[in-house]
Protein backbone atom coordinates (compact mmCIF):
# COMPACT_ATOMS: atom_id res chain seq x y z
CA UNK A 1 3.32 6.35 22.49
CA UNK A 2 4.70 6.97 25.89
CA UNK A 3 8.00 6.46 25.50
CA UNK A 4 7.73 9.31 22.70
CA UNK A 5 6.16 11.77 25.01
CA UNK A 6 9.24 11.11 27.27
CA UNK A 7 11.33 12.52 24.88
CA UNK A 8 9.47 15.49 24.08
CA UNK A 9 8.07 18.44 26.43
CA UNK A 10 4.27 18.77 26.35
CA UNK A 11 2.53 19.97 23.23
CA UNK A 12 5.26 18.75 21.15
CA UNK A 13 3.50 16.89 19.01
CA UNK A 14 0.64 17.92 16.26
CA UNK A 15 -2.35 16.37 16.59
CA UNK A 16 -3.29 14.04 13.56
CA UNK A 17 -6.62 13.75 14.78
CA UNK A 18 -8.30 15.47 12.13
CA UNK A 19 -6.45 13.78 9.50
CA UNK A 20 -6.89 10.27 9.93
CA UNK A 21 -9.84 9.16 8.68
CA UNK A 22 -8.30 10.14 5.06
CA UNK A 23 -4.78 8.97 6.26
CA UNK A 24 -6.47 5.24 6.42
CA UNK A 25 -8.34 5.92 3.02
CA UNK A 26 -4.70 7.28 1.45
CA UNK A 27 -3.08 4.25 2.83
CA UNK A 28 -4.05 2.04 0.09
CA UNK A 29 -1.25 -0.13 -1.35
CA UNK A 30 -1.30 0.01 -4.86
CA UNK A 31 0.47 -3.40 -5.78
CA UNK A 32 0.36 -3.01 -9.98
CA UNK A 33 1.31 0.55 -9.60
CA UNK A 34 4.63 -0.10 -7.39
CA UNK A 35 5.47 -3.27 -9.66
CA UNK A 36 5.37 -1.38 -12.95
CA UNK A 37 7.50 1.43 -10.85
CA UNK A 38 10.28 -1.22 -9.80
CA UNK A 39 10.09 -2.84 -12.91
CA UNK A 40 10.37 0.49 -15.23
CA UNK A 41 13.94 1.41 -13.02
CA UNK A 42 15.19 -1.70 -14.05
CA UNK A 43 14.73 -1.62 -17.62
CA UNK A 44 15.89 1.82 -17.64
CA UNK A 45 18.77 0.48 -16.04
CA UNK A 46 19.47 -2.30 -18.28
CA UNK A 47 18.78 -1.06 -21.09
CA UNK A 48 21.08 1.79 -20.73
CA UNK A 49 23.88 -0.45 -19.86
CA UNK A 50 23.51 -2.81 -22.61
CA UNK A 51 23.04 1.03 -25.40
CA UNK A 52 26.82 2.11 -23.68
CA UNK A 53 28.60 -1.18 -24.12
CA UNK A 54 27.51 -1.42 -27.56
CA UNK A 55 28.18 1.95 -28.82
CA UNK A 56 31.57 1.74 -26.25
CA UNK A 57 32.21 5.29 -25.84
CA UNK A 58 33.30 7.51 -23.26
CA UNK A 59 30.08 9.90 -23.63
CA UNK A 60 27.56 7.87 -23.69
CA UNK A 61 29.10 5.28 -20.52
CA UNK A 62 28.64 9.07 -18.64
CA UNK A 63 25.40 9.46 -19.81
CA UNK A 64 24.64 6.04 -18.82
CA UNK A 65 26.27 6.61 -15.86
CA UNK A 66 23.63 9.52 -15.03
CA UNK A 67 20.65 7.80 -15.86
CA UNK A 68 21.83 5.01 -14.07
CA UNK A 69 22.34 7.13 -10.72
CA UNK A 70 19.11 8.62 -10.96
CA UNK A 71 17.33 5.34 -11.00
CA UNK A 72 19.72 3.84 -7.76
CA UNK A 73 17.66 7.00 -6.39
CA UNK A 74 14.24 5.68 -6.97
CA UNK A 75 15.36 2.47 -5.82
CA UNK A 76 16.80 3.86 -2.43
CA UNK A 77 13.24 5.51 -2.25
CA UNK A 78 11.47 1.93 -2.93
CA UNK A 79 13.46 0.57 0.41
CA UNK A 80 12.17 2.83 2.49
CA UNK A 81 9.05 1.91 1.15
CA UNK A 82 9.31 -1.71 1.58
CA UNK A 83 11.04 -0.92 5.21
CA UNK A 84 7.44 0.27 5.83
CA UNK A 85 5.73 -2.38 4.48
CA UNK A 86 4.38 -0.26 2.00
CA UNK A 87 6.26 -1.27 -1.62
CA UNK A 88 3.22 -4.50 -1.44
CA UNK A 89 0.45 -5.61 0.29
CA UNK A 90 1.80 -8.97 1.39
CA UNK A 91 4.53 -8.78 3.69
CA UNK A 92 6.64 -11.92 2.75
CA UNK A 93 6.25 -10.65 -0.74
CA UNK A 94 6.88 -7.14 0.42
CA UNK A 95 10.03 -8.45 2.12
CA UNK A 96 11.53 -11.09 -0.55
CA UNK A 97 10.94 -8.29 -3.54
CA UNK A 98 12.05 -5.69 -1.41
CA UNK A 99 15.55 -7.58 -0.85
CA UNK A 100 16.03 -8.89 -3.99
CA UNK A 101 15.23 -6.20 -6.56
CA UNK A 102 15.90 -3.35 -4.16
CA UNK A 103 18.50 -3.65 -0.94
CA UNK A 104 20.68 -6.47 -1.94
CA UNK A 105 21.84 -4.39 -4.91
CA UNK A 106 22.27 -1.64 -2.61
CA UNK A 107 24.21 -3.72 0.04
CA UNK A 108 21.34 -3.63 2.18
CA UNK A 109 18.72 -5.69 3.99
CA UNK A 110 15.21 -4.53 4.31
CA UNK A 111 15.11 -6.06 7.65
CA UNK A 112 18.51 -4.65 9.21
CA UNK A 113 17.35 -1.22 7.68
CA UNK A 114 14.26 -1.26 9.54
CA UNK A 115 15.28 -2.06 12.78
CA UNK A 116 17.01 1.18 12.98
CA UNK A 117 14.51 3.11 10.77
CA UNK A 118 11.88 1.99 12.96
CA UNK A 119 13.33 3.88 15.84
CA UNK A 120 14.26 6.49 14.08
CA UNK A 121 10.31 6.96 13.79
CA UNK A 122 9.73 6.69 17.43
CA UNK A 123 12.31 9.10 18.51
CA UNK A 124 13.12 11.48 15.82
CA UNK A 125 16.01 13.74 16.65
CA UNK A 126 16.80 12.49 20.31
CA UNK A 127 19.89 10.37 21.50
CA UNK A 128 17.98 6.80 20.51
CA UNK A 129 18.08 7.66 16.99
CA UNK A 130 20.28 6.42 15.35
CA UNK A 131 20.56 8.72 12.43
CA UNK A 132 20.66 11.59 15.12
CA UNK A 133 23.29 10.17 16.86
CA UNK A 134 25.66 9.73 13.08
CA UNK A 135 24.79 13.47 12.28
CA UNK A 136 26.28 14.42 15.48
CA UNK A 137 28.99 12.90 14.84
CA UNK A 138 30.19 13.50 11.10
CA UNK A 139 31.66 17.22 11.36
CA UNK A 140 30.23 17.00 7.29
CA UNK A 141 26.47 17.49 8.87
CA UNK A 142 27.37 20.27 10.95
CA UNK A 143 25.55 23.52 10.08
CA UNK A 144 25.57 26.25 9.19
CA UNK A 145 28.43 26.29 6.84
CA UNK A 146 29.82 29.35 5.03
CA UNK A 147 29.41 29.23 1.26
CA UNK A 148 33.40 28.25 0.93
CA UNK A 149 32.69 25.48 3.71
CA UNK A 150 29.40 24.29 1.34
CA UNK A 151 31.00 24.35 -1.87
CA UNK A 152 34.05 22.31 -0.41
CA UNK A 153 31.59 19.69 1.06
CA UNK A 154 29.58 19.47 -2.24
CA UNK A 155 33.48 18.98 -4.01
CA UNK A 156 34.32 16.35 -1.56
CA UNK A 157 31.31 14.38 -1.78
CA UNK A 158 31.51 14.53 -5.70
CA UNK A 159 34.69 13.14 -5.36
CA UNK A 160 34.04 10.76 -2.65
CA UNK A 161 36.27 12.26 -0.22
CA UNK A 162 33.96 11.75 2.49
CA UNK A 163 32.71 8.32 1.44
CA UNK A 164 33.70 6.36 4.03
CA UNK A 165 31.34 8.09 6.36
CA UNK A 166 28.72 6.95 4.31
CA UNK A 167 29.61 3.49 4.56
CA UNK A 168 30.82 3.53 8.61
CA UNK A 169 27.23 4.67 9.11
CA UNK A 170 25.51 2.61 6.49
CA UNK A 171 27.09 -0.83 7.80
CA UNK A 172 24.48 -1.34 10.02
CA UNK A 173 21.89 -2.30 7.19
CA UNK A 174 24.46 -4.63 5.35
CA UNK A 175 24.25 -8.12 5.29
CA UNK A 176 28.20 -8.85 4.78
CA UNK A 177 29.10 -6.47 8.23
CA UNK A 178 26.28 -8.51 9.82
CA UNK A 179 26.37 -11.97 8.51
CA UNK A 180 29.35 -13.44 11.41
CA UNK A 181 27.90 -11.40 14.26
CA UNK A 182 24.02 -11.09 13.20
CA UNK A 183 23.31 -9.50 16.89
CA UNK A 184 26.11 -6.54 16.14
CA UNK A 185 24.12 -4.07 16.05
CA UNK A 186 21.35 -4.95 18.43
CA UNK A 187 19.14 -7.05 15.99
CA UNK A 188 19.17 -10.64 15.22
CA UNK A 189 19.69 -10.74 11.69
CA UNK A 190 18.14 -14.57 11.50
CA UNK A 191 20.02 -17.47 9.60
CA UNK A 192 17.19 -17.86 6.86
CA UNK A 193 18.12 -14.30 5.62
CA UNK A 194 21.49 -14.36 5.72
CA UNK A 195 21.10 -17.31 3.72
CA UNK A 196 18.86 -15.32 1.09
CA UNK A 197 21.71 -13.41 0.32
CA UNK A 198 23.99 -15.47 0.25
CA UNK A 199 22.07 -17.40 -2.42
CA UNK A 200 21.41 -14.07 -3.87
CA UNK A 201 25.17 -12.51 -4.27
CA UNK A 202 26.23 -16.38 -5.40
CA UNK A 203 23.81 -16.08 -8.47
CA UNK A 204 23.73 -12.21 -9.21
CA UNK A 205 27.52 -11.71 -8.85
CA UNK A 206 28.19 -15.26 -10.42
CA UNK A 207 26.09 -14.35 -13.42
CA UNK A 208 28.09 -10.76 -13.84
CA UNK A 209 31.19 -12.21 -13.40
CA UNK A 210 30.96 -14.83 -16.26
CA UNK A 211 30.26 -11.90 -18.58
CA UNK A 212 32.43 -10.70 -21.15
CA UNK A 213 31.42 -7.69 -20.33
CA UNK A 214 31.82 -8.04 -16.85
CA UNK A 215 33.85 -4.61 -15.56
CA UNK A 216 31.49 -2.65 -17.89
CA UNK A 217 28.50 -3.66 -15.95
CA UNK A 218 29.61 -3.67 -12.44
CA UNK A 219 31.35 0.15 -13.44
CA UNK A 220 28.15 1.33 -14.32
CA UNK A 221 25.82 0.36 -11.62
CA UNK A 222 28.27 0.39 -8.85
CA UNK A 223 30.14 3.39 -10.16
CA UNK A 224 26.93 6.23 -10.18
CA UNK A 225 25.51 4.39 -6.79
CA UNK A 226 29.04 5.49 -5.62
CA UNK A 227 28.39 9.01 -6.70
CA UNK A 228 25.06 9.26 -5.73
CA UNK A 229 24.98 7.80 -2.29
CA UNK A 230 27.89 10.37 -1.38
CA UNK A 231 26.31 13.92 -2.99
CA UNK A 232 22.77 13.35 -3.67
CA UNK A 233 21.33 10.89 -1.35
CA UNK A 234 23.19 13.34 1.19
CA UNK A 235 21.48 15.95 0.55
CA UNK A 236 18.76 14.81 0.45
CA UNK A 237 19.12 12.75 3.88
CA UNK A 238 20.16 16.19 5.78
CA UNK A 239 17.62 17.80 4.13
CA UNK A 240 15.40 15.98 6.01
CA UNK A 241 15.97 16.84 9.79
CA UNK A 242 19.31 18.68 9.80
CA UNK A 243 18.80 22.12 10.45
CA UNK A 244 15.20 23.09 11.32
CA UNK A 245 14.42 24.12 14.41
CA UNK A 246 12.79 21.28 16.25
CA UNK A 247 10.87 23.43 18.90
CA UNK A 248 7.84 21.29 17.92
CA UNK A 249 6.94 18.29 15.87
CA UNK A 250 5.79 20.30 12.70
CA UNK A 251 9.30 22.08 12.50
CA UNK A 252 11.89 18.85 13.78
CA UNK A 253 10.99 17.70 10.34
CA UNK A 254 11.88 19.45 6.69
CA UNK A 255 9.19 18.69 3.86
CA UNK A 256 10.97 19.88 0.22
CA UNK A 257 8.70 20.95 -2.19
CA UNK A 258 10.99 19.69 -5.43
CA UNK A 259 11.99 20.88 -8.59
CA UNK A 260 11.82 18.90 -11.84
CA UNK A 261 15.59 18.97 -11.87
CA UNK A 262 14.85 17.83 -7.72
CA UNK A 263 13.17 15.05 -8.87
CA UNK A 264 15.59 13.43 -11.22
CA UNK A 265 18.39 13.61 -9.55
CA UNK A 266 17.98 13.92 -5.57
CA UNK A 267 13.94 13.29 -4.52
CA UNK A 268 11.87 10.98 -6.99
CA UNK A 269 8.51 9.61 -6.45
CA UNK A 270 7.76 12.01 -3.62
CA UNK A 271 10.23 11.37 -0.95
CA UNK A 272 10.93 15.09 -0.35
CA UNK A 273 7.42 15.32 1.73
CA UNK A 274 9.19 13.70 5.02
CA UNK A 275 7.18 15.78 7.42
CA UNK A 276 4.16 14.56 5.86
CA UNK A 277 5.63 10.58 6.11
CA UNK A 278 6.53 11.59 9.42
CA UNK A 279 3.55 12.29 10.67
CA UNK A 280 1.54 9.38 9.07
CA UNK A 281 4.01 6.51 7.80
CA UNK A 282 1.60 4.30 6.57
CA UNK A 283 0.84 6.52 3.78
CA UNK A 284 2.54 5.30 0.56
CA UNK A 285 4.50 7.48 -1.41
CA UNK A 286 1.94 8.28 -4.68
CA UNK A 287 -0.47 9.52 -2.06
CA UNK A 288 1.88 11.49 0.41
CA UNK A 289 1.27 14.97 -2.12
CA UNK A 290 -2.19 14.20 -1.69
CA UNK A 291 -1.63 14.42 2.39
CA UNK A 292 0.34 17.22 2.21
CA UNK A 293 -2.50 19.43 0.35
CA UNK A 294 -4.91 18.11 2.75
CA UNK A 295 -2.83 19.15 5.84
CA UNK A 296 -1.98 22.84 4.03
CA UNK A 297 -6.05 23.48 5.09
CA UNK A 298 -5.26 23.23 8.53
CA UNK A 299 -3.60 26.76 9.71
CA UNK A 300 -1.60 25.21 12.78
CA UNK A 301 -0.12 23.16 9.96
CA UNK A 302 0.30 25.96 7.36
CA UNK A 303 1.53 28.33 9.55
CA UNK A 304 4.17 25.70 11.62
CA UNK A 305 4.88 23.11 8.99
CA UNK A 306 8.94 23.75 7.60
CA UNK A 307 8.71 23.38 4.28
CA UNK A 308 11.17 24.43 1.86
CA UNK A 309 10.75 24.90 -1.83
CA UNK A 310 13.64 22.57 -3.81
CA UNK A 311 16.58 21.02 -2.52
CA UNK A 312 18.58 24.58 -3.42
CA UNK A 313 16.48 26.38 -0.80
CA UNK A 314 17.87 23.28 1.59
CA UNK A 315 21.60 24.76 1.15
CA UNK A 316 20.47 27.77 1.27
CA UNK A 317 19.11 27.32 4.86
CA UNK A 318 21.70 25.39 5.64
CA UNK A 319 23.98 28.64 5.21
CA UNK A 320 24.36 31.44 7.70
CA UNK A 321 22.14 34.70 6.15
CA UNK A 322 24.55 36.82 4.23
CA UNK A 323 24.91 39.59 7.22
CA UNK A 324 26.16 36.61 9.36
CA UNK A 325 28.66 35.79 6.99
């Protein structure tokens, strides 16, 4: 840990010591459980593709569409699990599945997205983070922003105006802008997995092709995970660190307390407690509510902790107070 303490002025960071004898009992992998969760986004996701091309209408391909998006959500959330090792027990297993069924469909590689997560970790919110460094850079994560200035980000990312700053940062954690030049970004992305997906994309992307139904399917997966990787998995990724004050460990990082609208659509299965993850990353999602009641006894915690109460209250912080405007 001394290389984070170089980053950070003394008494920077909380003290966990309190906390982790439950943080090892709440880090319990529950294989079934996380299974049954992968598999259940999948059917959802199948089975609503197959229900639109067989009724064929315009309605229910965007209600698809929806339902579709919100379950690319869940699976986002299911790589960072399996980036921590935390989606199964077994590591190869936690790796293959995790590729497969989860960051190959994304464009992503469990093992180029943690080499930069992983750092992330170590130095939140300093120059060697990565996901620091792209928030300084895209003028779109600069706050506050007037409520004309929100709205017309929110409009833009709808439309995918701003896209390709999604994908310029997102390229390190894809296989295809890593497979000639696996050392690119500072990671030897080894033969044997580029390999994996190329076996992978031959067969998945073979299979779709061959389809009648062919544009139907690739328009509704790729389509919402358009949408939803430019609006919602935006806000929720600047909810996380953009914006808080920083001044110490229990306010660099913003925990969201969602809504049941927040949880469909933006931060399923838990993902809005980030402080709490944070502070002890091997605790798997199911348990990290668990955590967060736990640490809510402790009064340094209660008292320094940024939390926020749905992903609304995010924009609203994110928004100079109405005097200031």
């Amino acid at each position: 840990m001394n290389d984070i303490a170089q980053d950070r002025p003394p008494g920077y960071r909380y003290s966990r010591n309190a906390s982790v004898a439950l943080a090892r009992r709440l880090s319990a992998i529950d294989d079934r459980r996380n299974a049954l969760i992968l598999a259940f986004q999948w059917i959802v996701m199948i089975a609503a593709t197959v229900i639109a091309i067989r009724l064929d209408s315009l309605a229910v391909y965007l209600i698809a569409g929806i339902v579709i998006g919100s379950r690319i959500q869940c699976i986002a959330v299911l790589m960072h699990e399996a980036c921590h090792g935390l989606l199964f027990s077994n590591r190869r297993v936690n790796d293959l599945i995790g590729d497969i069924f989860v960051a190959y469909p994304l464009g992503m590689s469990i093992d180029l997205y943690r080499v930069a997560h992983l750092v992330h970790h170590r130095h939140t919110n300093t120059a060697r983070d990565y996901d620091y460094r792209v928030q300084r850079k895209d003028p779109d994560q600069h706050f506050p922003k007037s409520g004309r200035q929100m709205i017309r980000l929110l409009l833009r990312s709808l439309f995918g105006l701003n896209f390709y700053r999604v994908a310029r940062a997102g390229r390190v954690w894809s296989p295809l802008a890593n497979f000639h030049n696996p050392r690119r970004f500072g990671f030897d992305y080894r033969l044997s997995l580029r390999l994996r997906y190329v076996v992978w994309a031959v067969l998945v992307y073979g299979l779709v092709l061959a389809s009648p139904w062919r544009w139907q399917i690739l328009g509704l997966f790729l389509i919402p995970q358009f949408i939803w990787a430019n609006i919602f998995n935006r806000i929720r990724a600047m909810a996380e660190h953009v914006g808080v004050p920083d001044e110490r460990e229990l306010n660099g990082t913003r925990t969201v307390i969602p809504t049941l609208v927040d949880r469909f659509f933006i931060g399923p299965l838990n993902v809005g407690y980030h402080l709490e993850h944070h502070l002890f990353p091997s605790v798997p999602w199911h348990n990290l509510r668990h955590l967060h009641r736990h640490l809510m006894t402790d009064p340094d915690y209660a008292a320094h902790a940024h939390i926020t109460y749905g992903y609304r209250g995010v924009v609203r912080e994110l928004m100079p107070p109405p005097a200031a405007a």
